[in-house]
PDB file of N, CA and C in Angstrom:
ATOM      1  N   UNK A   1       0.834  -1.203   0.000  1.00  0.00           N
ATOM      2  CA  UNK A   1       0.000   0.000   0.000  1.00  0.00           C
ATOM      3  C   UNK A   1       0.877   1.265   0.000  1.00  0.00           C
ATOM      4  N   UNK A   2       2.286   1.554   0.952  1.00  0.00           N
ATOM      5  CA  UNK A   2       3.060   2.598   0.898  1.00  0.00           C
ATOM      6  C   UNK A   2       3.545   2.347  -0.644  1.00  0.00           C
ATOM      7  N   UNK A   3       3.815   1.584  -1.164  1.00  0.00           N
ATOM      8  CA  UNK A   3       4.603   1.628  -2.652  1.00  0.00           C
ATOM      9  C   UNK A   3       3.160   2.321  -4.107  1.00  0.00           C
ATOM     10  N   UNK A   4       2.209   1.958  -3.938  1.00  0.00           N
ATOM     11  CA  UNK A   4       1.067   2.501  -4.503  1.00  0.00           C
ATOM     12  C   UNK A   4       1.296   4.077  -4.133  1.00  0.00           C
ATOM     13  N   UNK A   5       0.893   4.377  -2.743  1.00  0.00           N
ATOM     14  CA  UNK A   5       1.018   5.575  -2.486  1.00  0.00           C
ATOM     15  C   UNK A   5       2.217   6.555  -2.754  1.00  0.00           C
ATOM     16  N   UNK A   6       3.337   6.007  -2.921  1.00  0.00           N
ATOM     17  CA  UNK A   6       4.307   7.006  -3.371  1.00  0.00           C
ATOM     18  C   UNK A   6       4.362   7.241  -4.357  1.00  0.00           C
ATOM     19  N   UNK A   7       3.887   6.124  -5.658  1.00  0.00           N
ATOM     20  CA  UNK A   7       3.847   6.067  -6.923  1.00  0.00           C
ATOM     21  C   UNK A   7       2.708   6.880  -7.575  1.00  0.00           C
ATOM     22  N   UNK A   8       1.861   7.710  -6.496  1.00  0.00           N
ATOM     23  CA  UNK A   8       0.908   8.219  -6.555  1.00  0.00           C
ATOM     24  C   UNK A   8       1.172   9.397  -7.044  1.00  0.00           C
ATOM     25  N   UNK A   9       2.073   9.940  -5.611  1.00  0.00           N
ATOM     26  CA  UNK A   9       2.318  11.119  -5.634  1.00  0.00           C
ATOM     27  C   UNK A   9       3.502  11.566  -6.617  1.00  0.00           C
ATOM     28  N   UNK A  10       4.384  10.194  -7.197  1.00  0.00           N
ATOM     29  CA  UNK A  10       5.412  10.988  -8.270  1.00  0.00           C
ATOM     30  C   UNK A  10       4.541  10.659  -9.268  1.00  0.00           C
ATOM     31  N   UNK A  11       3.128  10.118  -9.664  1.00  0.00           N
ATOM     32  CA  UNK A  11       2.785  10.769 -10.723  1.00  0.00           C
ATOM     33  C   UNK A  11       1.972  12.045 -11.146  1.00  0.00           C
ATOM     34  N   UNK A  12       1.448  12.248  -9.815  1.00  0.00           N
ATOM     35  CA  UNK A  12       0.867  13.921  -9.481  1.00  0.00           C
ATOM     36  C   UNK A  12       2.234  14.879  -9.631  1.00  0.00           C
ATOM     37  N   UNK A  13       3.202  14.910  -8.791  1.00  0.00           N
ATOM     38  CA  UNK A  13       4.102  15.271  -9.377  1.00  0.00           C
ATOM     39  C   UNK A  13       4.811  15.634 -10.244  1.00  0.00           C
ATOM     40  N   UNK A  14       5.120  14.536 -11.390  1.00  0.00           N
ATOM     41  CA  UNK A  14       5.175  14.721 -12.644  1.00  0.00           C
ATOM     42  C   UNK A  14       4.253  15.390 -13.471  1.00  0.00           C
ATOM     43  N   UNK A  15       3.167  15.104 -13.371  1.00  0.00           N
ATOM     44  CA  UNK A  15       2.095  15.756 -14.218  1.00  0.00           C
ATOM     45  C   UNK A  15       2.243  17.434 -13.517  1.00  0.00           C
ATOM     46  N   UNK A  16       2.485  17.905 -12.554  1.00  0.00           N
ATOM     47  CA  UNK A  16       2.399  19.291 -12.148  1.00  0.00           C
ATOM     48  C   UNK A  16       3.719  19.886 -13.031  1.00  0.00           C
ATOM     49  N   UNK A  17       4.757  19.190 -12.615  1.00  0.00           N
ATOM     50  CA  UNK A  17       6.241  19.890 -13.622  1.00  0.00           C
ATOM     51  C   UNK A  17       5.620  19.986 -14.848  1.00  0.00           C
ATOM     52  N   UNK A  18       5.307  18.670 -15.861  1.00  0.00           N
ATOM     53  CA  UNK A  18       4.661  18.698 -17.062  1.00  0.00           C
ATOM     54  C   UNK A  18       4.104  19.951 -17.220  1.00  0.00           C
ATOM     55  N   UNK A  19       3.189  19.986 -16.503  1.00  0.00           N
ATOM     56  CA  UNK A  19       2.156  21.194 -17.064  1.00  0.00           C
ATOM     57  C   UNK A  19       2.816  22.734 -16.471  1.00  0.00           C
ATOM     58  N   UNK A  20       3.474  23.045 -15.460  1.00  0.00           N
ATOM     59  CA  UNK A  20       4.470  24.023 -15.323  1.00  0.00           C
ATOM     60  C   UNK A  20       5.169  24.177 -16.593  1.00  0.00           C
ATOM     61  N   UNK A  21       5.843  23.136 -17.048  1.00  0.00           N
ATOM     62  CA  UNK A  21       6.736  23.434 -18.099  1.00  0.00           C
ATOM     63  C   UNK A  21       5.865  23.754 -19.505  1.00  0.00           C
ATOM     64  N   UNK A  22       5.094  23.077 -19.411  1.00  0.00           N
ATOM     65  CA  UNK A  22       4.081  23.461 -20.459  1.00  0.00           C
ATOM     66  C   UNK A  22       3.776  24.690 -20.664  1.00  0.00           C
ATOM     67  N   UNK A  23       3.433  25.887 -19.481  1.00  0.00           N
ATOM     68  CA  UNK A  23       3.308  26.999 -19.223  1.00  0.00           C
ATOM     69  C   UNK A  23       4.036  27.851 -19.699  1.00  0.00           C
ATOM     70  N   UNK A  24       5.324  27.501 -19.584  1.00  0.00           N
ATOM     71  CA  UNK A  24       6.446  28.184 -19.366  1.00  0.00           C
ATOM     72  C   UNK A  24       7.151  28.233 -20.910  1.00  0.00           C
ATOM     73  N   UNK A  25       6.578  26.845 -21.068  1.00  0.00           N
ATOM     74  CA  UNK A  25       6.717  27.013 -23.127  1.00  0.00           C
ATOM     75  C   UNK A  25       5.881  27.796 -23.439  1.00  0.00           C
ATOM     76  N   UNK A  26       5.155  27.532 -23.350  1.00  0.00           N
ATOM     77  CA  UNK A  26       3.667  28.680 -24.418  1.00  0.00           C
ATOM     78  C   UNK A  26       3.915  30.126 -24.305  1.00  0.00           C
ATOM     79  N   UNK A  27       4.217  30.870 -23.008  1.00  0.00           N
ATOM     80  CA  UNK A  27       4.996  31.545 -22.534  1.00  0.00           C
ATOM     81  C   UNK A  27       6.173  32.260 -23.413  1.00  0.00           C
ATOM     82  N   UNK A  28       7.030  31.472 -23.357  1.00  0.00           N
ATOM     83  CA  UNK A  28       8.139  31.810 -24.192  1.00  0.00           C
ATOM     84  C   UNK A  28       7.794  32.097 -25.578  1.00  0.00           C
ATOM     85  N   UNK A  29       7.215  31.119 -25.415  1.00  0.00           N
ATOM     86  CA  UNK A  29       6.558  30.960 -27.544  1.00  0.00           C
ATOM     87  C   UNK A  29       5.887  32.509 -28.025  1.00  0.00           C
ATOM     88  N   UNK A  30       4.703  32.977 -26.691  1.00  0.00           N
ATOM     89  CA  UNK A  30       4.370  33.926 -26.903  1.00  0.00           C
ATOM     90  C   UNK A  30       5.313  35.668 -27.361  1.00  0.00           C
ATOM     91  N   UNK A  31       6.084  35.221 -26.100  1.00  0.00           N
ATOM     92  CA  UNK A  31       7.714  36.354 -26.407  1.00  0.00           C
ATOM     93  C   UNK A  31       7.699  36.452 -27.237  1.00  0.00           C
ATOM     94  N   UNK A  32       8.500  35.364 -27.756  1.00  0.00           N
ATOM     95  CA  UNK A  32       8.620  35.150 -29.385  1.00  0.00           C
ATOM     96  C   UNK A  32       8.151  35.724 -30.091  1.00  0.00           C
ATOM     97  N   UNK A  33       6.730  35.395 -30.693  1.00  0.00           N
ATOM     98  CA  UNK A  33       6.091  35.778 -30.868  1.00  0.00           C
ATOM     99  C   UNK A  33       5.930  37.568 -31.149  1.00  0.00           C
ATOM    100  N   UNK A  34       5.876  38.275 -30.412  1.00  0.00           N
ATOM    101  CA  UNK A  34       5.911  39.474 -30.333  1.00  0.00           C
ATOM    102  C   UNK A  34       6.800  40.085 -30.268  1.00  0.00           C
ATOM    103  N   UNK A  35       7.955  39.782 -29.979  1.00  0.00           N
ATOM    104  CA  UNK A  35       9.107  39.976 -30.710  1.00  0.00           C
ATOM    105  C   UNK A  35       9.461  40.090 -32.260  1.00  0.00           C
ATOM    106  N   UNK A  36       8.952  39.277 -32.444  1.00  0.00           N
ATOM    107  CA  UNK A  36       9.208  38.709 -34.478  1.00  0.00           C
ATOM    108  C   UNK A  36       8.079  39.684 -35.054  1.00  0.00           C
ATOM    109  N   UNK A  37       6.778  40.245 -33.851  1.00  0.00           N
ATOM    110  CA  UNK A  37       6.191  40.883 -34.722  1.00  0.00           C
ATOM    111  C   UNK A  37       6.803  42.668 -34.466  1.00  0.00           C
ATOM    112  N   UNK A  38       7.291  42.681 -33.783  1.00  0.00           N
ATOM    113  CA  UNK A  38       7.582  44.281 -33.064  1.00  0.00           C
ATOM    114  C   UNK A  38       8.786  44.890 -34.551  1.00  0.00           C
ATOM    115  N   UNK A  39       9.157  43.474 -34.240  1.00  0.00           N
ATOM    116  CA  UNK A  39      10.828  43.660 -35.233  1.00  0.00           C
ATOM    117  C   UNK A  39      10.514  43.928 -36.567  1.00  0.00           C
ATOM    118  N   UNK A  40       9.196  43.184 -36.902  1.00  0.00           N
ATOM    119  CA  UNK A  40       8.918  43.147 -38.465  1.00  0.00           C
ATOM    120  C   UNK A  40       7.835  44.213 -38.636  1.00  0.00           C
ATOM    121  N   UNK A  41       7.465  45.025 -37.269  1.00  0.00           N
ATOM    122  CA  UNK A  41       7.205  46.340 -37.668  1.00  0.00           C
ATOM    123  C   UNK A  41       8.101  47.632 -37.910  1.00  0.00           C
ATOM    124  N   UNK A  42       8.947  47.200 -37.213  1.00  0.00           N
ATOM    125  CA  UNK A  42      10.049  48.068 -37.127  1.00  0.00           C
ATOM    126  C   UNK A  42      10.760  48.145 -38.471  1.00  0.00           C
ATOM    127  N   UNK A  43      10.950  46.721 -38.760  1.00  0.00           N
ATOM    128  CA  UNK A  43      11.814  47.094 -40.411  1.00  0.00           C
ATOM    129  C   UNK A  43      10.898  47.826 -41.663  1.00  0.00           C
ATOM    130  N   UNK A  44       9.357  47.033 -41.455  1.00  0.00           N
ATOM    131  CA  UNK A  44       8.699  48.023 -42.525  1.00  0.00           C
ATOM    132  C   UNK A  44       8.349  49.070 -42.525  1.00  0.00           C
ATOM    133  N   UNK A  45       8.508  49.902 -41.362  1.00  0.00           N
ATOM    134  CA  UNK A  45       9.068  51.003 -41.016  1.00  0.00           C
ATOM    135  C   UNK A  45       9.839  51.852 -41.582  1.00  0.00           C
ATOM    136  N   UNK A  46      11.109  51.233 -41.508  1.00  0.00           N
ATOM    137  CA  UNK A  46      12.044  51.716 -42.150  1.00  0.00           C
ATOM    138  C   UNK A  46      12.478  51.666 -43.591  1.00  0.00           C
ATOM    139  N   UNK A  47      11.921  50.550 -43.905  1.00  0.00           N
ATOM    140  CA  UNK A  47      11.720  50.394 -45.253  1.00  0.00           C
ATOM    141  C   UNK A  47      10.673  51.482 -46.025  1.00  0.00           C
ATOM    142  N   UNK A  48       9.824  51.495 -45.077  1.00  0.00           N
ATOM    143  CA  UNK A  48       8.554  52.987 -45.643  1.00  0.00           C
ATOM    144  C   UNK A  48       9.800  54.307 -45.615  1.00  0.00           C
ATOM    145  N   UNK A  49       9.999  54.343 -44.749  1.00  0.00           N
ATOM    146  CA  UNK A  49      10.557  55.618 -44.463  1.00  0.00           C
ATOM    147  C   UNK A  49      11.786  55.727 -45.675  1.00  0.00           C
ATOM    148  N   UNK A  50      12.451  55.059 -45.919  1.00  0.00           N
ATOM    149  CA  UNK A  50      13.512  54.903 -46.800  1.00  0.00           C
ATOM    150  C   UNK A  50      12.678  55.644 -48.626  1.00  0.00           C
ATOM    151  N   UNK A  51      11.892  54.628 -48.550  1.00  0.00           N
ATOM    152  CA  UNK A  51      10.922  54.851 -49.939  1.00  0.00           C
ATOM    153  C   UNK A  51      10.132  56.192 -50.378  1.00  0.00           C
ATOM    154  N   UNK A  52       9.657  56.690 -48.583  1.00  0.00           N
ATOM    155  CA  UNK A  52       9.464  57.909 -48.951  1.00  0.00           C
ATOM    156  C   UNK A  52      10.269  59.116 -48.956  1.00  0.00           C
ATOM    157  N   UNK A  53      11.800  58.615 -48.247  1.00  0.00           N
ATOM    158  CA  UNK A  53      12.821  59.675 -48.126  1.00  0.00           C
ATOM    159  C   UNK A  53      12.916  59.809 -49.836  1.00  0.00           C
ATOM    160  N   UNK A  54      13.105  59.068 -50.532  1.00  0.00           N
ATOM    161  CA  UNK A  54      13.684  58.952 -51.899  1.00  0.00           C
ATOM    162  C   UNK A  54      12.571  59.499 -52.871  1.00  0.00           C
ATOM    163  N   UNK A  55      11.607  59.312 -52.785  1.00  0.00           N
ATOM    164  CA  UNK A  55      10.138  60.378 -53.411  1.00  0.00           C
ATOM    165  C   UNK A  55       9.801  61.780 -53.267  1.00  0.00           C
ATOM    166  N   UNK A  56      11.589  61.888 -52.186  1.00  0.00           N
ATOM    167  CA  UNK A  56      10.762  63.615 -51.743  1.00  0.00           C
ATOM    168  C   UNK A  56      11.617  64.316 -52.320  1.00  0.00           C
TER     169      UNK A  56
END
């Protein structure tokens, strides 16, 4: 019965890290994410700005 019960709790255990880490990816992913979009506003940005420096 103690060997059930410990095997209990390292699989509650496990499943809590799992899903922590799970968090913590999606998380990151999101960064990402908004990063890649901040940046790729930023260059067409500059790319505008370039196009209209040269029209004026």
């Amino acid at each position: 019965m103690k060997a059930l019960g410990s095997l209990l709790i390292a699989v509650l255990v496990g499943i809590v890290v799992l899903w922590i880490a799970l968090e913590l990816f999606v998380g990151a992913l999101k960064l990402v994410g908004v990063a890649i979009g901040i940046a790729a506003m930023v260059a067409v940005y500059f790319i505008a700005e370039k196009a209209i420096g040269k029209g004026r």
